[in-house]
Protein backbone atom coordinates (compact mmCIF):
# COMPACT_ATOMS: atom_id res chain seq x y z
CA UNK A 1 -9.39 9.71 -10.27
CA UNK A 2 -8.63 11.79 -13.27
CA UNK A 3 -5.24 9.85 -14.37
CA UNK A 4 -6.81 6.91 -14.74
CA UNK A 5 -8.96 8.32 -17.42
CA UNK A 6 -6.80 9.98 -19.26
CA UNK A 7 -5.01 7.06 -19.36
CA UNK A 8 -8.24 5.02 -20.89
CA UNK A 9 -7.88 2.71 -17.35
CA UNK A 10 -11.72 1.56 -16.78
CA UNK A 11 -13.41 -0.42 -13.77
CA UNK A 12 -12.88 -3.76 -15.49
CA UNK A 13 -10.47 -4.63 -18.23
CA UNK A 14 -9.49 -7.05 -20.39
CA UNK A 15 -5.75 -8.51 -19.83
CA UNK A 16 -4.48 -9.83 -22.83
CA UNK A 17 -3.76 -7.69 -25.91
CA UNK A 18 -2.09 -7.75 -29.11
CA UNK A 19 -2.48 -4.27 -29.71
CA UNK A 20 -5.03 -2.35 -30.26
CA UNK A 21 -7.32 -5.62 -29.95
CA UNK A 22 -7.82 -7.21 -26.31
CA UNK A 23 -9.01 -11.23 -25.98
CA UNK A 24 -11.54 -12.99 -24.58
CA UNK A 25 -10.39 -15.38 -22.17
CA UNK A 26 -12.00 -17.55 -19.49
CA UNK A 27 -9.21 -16.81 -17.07
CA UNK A 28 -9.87 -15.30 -13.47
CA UNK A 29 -10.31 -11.81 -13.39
CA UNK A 30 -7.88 -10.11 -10.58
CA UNK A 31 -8.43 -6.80 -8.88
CA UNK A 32 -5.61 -4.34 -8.32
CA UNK A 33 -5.44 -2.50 -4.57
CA UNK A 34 -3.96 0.49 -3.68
CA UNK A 35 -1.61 -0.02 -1.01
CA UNK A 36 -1.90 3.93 -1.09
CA UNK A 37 -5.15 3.21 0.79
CA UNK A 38 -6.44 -0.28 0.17
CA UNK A 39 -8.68 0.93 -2.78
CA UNK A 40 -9.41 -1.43 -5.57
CA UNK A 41 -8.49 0.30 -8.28
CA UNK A 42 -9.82 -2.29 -10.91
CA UNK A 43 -10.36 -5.74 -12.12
CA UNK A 44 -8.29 -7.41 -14.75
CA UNK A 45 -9.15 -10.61 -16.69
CA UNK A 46 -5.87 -12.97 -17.12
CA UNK A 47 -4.99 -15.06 -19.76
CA UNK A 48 -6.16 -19.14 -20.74
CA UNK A 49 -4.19 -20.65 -22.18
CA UNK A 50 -6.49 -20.51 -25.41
CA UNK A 51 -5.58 -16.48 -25.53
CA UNK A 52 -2.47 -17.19 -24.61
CA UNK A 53 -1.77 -19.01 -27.84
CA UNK A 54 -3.98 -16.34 -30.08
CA UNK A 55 -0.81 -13.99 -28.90
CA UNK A 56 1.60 -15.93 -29.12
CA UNK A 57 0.77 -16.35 -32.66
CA UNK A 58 0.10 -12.91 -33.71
CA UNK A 59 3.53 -12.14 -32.38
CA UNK A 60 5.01 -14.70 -34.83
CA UNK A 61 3.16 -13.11 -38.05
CA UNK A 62 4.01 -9.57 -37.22
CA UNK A 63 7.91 -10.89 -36.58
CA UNK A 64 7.97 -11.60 -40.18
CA UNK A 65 6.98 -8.00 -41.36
CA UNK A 66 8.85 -6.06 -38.32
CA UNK A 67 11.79 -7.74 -38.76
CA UNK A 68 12.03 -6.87 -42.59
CA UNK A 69 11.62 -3.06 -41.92
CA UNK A 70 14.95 -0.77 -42.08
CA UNK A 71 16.30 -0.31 -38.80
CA UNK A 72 15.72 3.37 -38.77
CA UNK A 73 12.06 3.31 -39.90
CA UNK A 74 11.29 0.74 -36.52
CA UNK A 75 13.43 3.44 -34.51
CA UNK A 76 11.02 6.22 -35.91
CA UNK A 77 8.13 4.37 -34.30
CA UNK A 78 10.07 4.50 -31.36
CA UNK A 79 10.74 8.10 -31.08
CA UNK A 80 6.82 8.26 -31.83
CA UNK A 81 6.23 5.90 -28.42
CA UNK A 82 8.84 8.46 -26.59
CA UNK A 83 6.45 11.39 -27.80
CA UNK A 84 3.48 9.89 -26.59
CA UNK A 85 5.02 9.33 -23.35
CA UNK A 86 5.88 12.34 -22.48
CA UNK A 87 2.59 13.46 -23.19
CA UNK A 88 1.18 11.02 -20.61
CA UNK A 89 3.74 11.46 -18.33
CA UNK A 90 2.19 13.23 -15.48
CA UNK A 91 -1.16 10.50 -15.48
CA UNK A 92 1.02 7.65 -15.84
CA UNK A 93 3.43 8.32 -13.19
CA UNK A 94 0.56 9.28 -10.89
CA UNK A 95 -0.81 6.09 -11.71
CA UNK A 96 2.58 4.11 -11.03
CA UNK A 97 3.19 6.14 -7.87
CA UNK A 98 -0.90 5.06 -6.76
CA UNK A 99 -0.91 1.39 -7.92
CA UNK A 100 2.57 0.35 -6.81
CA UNK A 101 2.76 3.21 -3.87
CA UNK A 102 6.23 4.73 -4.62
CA UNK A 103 6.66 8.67 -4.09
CA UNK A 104 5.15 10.34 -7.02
CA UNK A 105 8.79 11.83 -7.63
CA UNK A 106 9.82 8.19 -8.31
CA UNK A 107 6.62 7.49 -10.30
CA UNK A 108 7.28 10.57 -12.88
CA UNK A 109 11.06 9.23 -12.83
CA UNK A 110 10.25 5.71 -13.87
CA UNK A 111 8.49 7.31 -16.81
CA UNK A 112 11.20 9.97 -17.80
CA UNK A 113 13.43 6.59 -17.72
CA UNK A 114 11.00 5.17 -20.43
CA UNK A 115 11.53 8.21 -22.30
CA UNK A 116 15.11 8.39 -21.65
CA UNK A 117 15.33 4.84 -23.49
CA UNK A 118 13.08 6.15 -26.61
CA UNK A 119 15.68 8.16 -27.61
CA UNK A 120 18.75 5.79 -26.29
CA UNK A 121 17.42 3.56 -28.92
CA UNK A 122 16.20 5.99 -31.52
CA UNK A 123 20.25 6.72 -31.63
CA UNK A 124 20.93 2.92 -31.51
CA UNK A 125 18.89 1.97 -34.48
CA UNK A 126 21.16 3.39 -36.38
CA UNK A 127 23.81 1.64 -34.87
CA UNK A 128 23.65 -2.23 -34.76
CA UNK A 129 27.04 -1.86 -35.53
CA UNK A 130 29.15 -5.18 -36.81
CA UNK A 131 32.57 -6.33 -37.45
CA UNK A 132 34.89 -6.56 -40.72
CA UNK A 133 37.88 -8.60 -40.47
CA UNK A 134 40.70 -9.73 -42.43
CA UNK A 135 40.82 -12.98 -44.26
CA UNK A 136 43.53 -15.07 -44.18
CA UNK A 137 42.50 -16.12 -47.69
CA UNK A 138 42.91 -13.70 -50.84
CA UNK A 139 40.06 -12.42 -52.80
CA UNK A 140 37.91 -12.91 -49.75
CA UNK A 141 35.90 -10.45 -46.86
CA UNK A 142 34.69 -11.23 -43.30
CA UNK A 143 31.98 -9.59 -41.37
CA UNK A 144 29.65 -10.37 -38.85
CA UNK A 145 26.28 -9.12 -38.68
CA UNK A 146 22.97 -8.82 -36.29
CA UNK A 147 19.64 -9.82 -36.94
CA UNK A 148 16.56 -9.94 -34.68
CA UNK A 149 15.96 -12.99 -33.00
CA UNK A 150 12.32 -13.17 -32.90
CA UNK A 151 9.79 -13.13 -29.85
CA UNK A 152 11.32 -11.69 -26.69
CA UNK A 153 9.32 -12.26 -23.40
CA UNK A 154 9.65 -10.40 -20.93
CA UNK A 155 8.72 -10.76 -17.12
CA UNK A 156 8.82 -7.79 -15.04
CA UNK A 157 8.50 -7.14 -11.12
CA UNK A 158 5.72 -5.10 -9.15
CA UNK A 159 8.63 -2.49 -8.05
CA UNK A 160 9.62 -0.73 -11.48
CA UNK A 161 5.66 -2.20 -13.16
CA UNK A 162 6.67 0.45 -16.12
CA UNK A 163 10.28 0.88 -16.59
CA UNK A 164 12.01 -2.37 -17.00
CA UNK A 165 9.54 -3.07 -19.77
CA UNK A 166 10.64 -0.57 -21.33
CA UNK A 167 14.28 -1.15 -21.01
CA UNK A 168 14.36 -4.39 -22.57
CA UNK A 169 11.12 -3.72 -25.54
CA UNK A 170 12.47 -0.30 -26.92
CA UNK A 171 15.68 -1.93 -27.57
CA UNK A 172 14.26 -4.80 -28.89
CA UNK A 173 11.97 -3.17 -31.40
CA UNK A 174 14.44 -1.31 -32.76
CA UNK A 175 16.54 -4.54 -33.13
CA UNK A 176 13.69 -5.98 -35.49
CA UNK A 177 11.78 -8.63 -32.27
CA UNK A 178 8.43 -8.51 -31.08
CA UNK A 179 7.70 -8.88 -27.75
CA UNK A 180 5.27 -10.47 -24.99
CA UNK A 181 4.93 -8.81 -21.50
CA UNK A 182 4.02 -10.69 -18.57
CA UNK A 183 3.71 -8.11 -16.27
CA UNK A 184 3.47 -8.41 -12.50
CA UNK A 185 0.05 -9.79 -11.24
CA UNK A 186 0.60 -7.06 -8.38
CA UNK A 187 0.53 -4.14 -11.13
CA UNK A 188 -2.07 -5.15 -13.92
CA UNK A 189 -3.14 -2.03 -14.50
CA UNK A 190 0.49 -0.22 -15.59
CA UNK A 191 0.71 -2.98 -18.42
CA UNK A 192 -2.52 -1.98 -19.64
CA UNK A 193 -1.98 1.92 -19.62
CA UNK A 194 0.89 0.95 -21.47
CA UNK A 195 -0.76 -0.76 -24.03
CA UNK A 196 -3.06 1.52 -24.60
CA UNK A 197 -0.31 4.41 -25.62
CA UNK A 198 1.95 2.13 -27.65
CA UNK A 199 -0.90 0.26 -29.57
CA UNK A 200 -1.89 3.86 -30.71
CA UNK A 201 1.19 4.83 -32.34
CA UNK A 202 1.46 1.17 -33.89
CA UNK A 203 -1.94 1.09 -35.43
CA UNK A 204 -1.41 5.08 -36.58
CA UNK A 205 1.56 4.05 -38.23
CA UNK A 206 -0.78 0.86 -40.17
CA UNK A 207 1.39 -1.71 -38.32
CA UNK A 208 0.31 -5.23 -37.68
CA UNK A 209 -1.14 -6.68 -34.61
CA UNK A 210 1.60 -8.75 -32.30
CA UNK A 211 4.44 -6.48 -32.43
CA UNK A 212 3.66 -5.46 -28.75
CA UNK A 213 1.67 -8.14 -26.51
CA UNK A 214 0.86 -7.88 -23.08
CA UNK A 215 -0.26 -11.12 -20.97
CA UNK A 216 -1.44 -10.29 -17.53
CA UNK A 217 -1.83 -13.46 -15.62
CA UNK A 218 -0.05 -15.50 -12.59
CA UNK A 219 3.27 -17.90 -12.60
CA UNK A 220 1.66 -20.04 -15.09
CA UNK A 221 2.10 -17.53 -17.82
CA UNK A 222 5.78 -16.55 -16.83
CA UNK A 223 6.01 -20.81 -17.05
CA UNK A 224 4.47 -21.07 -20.27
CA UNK A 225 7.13 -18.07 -21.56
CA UNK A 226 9.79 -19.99 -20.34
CA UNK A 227 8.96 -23.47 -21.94
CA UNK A 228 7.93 -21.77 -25.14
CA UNK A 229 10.57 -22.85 -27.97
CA UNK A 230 8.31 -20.04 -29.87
CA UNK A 231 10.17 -17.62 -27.38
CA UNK A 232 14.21 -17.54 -28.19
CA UNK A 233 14.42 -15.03 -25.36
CA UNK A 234 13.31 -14.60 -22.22
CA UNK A 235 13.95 -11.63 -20.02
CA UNK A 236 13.27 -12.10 -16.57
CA UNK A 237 13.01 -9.51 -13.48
CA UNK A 238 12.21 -10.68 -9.99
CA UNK A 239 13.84 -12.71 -6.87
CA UNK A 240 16.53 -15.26 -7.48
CA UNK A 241 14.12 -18.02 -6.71
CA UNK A 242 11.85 -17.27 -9.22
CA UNK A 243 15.09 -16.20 -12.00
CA UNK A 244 16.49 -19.95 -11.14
CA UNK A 245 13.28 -21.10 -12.53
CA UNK A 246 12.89 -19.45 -15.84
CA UNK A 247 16.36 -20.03 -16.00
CA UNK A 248 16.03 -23.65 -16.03
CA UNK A 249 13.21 -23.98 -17.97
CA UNK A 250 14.77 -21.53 -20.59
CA UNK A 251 17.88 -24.10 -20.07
CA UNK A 252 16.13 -26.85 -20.78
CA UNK A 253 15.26 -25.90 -24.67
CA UNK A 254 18.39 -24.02 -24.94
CA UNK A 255 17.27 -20.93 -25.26
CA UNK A 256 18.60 -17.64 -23.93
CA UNK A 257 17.54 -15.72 -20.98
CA UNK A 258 18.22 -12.40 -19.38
CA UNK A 259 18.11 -12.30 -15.10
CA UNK A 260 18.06 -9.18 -13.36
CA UNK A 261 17.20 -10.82 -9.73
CA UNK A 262 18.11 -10.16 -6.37
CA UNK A 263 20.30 -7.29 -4.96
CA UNK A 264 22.04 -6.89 -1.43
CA UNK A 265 23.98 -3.90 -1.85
CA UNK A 266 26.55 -2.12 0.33
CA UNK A 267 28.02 1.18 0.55
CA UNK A 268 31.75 1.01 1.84
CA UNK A 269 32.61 4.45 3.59
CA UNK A 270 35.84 4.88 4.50
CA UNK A 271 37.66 7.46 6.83
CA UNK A 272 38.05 9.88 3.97
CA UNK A 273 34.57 9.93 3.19
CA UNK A 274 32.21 13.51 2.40
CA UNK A 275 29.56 12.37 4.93
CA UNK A 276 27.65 15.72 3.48
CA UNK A 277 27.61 13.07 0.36
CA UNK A 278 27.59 9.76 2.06
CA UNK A 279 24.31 10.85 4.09
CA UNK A 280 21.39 11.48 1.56
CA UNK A 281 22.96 8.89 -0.79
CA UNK A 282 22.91 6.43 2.08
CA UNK A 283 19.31 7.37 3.19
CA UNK A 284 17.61 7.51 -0.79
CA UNK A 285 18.88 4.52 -1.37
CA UNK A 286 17.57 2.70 1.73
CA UNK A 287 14.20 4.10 1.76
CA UNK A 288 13.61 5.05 -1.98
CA UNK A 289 10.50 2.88 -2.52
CA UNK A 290 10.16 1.81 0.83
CA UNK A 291 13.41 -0.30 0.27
CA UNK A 292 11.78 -1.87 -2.64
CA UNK A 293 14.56 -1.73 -5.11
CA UNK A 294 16.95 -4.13 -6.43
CA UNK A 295 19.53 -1.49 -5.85
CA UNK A 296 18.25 -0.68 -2.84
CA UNK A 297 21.24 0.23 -0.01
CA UNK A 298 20.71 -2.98 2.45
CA UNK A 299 24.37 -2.13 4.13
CA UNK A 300 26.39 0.31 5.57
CA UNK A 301 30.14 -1.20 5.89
CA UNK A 302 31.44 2.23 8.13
CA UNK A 303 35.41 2.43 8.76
CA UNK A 304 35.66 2.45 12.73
CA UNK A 305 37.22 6.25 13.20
CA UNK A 306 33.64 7.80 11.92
CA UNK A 307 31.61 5.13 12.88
CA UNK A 308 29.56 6.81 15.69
CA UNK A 309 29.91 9.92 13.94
CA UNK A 310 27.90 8.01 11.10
CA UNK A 311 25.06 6.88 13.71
CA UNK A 312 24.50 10.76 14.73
CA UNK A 313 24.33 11.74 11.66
CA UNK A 314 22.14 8.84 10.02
CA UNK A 315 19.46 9.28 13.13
CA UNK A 316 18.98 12.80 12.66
CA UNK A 317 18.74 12.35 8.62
CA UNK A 318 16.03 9.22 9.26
CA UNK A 319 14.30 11.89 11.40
CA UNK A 320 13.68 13.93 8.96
CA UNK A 321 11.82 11.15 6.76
CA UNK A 322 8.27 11.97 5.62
CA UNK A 323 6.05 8.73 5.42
CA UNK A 324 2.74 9.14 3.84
CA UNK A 325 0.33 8.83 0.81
CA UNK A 326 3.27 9.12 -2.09
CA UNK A 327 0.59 11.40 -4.34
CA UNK A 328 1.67 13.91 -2.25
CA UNK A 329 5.42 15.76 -3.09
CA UNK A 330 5.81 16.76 0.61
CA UNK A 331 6.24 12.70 1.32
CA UNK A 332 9.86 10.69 0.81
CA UNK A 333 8.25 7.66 1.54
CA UNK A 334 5.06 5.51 0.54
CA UNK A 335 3.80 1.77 1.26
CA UNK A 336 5.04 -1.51 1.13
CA UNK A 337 3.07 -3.34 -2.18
CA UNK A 338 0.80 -5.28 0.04
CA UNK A 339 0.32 -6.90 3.70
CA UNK A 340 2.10 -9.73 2.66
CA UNK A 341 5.01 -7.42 2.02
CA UNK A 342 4.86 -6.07 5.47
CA UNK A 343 4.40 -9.42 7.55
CA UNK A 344 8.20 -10.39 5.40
CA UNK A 345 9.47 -7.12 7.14
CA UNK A 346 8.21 -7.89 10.19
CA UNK A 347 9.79 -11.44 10.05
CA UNK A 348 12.66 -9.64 9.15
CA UNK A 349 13.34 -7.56 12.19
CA UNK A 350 12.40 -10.02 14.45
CA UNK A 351 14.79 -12.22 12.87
CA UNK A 352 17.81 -10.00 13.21
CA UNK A 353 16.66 -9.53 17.04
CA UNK A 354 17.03 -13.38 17.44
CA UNK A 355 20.46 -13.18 15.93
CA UNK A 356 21.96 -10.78 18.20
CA UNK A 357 21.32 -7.28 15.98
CA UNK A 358 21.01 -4.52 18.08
CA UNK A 359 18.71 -1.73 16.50
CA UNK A 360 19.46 2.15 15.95
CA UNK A 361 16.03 2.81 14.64
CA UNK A 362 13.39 -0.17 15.84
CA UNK A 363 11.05 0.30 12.66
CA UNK A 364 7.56 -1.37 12.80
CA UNK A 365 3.87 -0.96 11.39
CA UNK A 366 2.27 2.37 10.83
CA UNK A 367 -1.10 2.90 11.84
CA UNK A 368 -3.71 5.41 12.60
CA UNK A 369 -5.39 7.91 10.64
CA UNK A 370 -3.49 8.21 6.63
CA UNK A 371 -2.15 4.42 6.98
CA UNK A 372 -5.77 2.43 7.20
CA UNK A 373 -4.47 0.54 4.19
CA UNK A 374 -1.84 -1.07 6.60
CA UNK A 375 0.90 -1.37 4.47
CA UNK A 376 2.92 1.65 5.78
CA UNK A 377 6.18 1.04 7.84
CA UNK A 378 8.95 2.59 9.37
CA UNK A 379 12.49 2.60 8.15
CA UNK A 380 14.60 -0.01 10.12
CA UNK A 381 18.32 0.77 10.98
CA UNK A 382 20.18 -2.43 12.81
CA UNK A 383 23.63 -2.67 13.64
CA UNK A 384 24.56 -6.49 13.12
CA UNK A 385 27.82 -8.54 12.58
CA UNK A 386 28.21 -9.37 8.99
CA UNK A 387 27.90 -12.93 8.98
CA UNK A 388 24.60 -13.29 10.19
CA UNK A 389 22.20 -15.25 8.38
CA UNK A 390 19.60 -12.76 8.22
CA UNK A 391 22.27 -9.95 6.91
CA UNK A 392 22.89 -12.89 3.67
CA UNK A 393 19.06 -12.50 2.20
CA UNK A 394 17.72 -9.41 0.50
CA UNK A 395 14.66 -8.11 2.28
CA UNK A 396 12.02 -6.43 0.30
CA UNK A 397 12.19 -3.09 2.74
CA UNK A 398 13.48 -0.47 4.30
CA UNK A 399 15.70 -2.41 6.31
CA UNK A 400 19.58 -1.10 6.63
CA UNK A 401 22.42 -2.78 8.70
CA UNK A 402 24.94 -1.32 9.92
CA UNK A 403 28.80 -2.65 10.71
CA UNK A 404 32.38 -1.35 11.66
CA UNK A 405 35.59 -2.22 9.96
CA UNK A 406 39.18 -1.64 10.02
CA UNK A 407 40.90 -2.26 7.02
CA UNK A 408 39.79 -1.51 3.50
CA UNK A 409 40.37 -5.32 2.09
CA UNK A 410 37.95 -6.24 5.28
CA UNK A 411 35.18 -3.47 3.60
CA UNK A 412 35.59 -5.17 0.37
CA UNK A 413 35.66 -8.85 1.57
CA UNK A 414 32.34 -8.15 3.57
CA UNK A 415 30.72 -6.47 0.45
CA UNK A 416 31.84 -9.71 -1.77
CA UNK A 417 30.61 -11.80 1.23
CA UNK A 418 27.02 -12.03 0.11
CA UNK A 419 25.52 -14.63 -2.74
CA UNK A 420 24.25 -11.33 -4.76
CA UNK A 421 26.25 -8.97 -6.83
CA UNK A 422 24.39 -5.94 -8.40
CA UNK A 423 25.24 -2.70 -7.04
CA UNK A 424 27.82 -1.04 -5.11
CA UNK A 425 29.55 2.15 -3.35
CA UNK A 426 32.44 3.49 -2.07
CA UNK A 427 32.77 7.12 -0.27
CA UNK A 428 35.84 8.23 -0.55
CA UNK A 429 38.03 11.32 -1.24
CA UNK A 430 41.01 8.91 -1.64
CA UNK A 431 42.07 7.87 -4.83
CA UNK A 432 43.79 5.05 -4.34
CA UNK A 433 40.81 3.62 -2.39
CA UNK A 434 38.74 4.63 -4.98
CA UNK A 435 40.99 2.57 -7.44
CA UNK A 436 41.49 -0.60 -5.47
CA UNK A 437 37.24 -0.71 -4.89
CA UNK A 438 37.03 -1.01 -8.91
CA UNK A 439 39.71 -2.80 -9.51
CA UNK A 440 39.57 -6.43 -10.21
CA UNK A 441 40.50 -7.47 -6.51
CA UNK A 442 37.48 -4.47 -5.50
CA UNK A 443 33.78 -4.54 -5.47
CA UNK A 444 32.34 -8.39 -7.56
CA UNK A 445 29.39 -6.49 -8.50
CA UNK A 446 27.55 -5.43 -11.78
CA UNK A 447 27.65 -1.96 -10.53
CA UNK A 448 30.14 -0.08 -8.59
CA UNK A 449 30.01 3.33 -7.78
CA UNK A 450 32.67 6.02 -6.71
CA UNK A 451 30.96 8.83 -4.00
CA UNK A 452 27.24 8.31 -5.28
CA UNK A 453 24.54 5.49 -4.05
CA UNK A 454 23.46 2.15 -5.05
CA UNK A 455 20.68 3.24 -6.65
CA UNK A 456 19.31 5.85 -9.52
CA UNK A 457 21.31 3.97 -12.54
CA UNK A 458 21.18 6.09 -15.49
CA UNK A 459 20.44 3.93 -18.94
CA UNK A 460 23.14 5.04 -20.62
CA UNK A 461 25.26 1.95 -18.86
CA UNK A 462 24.50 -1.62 -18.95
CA UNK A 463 22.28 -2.52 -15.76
CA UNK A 464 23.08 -5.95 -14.26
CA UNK A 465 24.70 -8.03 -11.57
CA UNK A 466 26.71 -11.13 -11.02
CA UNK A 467 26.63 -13.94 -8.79
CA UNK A 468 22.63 -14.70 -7.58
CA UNK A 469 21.61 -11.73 -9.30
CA UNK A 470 21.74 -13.85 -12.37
CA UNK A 471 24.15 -12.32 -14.84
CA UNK A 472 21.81 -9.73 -17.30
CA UNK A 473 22.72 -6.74 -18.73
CA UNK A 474 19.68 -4.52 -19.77
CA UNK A 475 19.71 -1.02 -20.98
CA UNK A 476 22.33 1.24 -22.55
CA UNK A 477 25.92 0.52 -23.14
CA UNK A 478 26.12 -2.73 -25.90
CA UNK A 479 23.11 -4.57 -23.70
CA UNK A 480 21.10 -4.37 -27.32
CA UNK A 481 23.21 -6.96 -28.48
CA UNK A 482 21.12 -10.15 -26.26
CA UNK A 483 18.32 -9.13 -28.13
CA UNK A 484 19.89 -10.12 -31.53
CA UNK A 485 21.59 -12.91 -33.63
CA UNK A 486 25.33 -12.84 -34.21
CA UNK A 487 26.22 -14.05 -38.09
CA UNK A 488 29.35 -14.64 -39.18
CA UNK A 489 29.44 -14.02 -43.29
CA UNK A 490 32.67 -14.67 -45.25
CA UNK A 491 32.27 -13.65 -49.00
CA UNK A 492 34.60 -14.50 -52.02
CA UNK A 493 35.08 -12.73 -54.72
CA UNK A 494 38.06 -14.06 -56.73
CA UNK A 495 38.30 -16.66 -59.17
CA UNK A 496 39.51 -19.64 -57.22
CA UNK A 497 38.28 -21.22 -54.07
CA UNK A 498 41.56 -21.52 -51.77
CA UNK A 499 40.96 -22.85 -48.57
CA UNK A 500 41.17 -21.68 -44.80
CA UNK A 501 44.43 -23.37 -42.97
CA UNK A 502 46.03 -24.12 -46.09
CA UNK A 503 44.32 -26.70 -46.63
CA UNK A 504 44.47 -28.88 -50.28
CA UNK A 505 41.21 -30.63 -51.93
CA UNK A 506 42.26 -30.93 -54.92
CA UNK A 507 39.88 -32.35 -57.75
């Protein structure tokens, strides 16, 4: 396929890079598949632990160089990684869209959202804005001030194999840190193609090895990452299981760590809803990515008085649907990752059955000629009571449930009523419902949106949950601020040395 090489992808590939150089290891090689149509794509080679430390190294010696360059000069080499992304924009998007089989819509948009944060932090490197403040003591100054903390590693999911990255790197280059990628094992291949364009502009510009790594390899790399004093920070994207573990080994060393995890996110429509708003925002964000987001739309909390208006209207949308190879713009829809994937939705289904859900739209495995690869489904739609057990995890699809309610503090209490707290919605012409959803009684979320969907967060706002979903704040807004060291500096410049409190030493 062309996009692969204009993207410099080959058959087989080296895994771990520090640049513009890629190492030897003796670690398996992987293959990527296509759940497009079951194609391998290509072999990767993952790390030892022998190449793991040759990175890990070069990352510490080009800290000490990156971190001494003027904020502005490390935010020009950013605007130079924004330029060459947007001239590989249409191959790499194909090649997200092909490897992790979202619509090729979504693929371009993941990497206009790695544009969009070249030039959020472009702006923000001249920014790292401190504090002055008064001292109680004369003849004295107070200010705090931000320096780069060092290595950042960063773990990132199969569902977003390009983005996330570069949410969390582009800030922290221009914040002075290096940074090690462990990519997702499911998505080898987007790490590399981003490698490839960044170590370009770095070794144009005659910058050192290390200041961008990439380690393709299994849970033992995300482990050694986590247990790695070498690493202050550790930014982790996945499932809550697998955040509770980084988390804890972060813990354990006392470093820092960043957890964008699980989602199970509700839109709340109430009986002043625009259902000519509700309805697309409801259906994009249940079946964007096959239901593969974090901010996916797993709920539908419906006010009683338009409830079966809601159903009529929901059917006909899902009807309208287009499942199929996501390389083509005709289809909404693409695959499920992998089989594995599929036999979770499947589990899924049959689990809300067991617990008394009653379906709208059955769902179920595609086959037949365009979905040989079998990891194709149908988009589920259950109506359930909201304490079921199955209605409490997040499922990995394009699963949504639907239930009634009567009252707007019962919406809100069955949004809250879930161990994850990302996103949220409310549809609603009312203001005062509007208000009370964001107020501090409303939504517990990270996110909480008035008369728009769970998903499609823009990067000028900090993106991040409470509750399960760990915490994080990546992106826009002050998120850059994780990725740095907060010093306090107090400076005197009189003649005596009086001290703070009032406080006597006299000599």
């Amino acid at each position: 396929m062309e996009f692969l090489s204009q993207l410099g992808i080959t058959a087989k590939h080296l895994g771990v890079s520090t640049g513009a150089k890629w190492l030897e290891s003796d670690g398996a090689w992987i293959e990527s598949f296509s759940p497009v149509d079951g194609r391998s794509i290509g072999q990767v080679q993952v790390a030892d632990r022998s190449s793991y430390e040759a990175a890990i190294k070069k990352a510490q010696e080009a800290f000490l160089i990156w971190r001494s360059m003027p904020a502005p000069r490390r935010g020009e080499i950013v605007r130079q990684i924004g330029e060459a992304l947007r001239a590989k924009k249409e191959a790499l998007g194909r090649l997200v869209s092909y490897e992790m089989g979202k619509s090729l819509q979504e693929g371009w948009g993941e990497v206009q959202e790695m544009i969009d944060i070249c030039d959020f932090a472009v702006g923000l490197s001249r920014q790292l804005n401190g504090l002055t403040m008064h001292s109680e003591r004369p003849s004295h100054r107070m200010y705090e001030q931000y320096h780069p903390l060092g290595i950042v590693g960063i773990i990132s999911a199969f569902n977003f194999p390009v983005a996330v990255w570069s949410w969390n790197t582009m800030l922290a280059w221009v914040c002075g840190d290096v940074c090690v990628w462990k990519p997702s094992e499911k998505t080898p291949l987007c790490s590399i193609a981003c490698q490839l364009i960044v170590a370009e502009v770095f070794e144009r510009n005659n910058l050192p090895e290390g200041i961008s790594v990439v380690i393709n390899g299994g849970e033992d790399v995300g482990e050694w990452l986590s247990a790695d004093v070498r690493v202050p920070l550790v930014s982790a994207t996945g499932s809550t299981r697998m955040g509770k573990e980084v988390a804890s080994s972060v813990g354990k060393r006392l470093g820092r760590s960043l957890l964008e995890l699980g989602g199970n996110n509700a839109i709340i429509l109430t009986a002043d809803a625009d259902l000519d708003i509700a309805i697309p925002a409801a259906v994009f964000g249940a079946v964007g990515t096959a239901g593969q987001r974090c901010t996916t739309t797993r709920r539908l909390i419906i006010h009683r008085s338009i409830y079966e208006t809601m159903k009529e209207r929901l059917t006909k949308a899902y009807g309208q649907i287009r499942i199929g190879d996501p390389l083509d713009p005709n289809h909404h829809m693409g695959p499920l990752i992998d089989k594995d994937a599929v036999a979770q939705y499947l589990r899924s289904i049959e689990s809300c059955r067991q617990q008394g859900g009653t379906f709208l739209l059955e769902g179920g495995l595609l086959t037949g000629k365009g979905f040989e690869s079998g990891c194709y489904v149908k988009p589920c739609v259950a109506e359930v009571s909201p304490d079921l057990p199955i209605v409490q995890h997040e499922t990995f699809a394009p699963i949504l449930y639907l239930m009634p309610y009567d009252t707007l503090e019962e919406a809100i209490a069955i949004q809250n009523g879930v161990p994850q707290g990302l996103s949220s919605a409310i549809m609603t012409l009312n203001l005062r419902e509007a208000e009370q959803f964001l107020s501090a009684a409303g939504s517990d979320c990270g996110i909480a949106n008035v008369n728009i969907g769970t998903s499609g967060a823009e990067i000028g706002g900090a993106f991040g949950g409470e509750k399960e979903t760990g915490g994080g704040r990546e992106s826009g807004s002050d998120a850059w601020k994780v990725y740095m060291r907060r010093q306090t500096n107090t400076i005197n410049y009189g003649h005596q040395l009086p001290l703070a409190q009032g406080i006597r030493f006299d000599l």
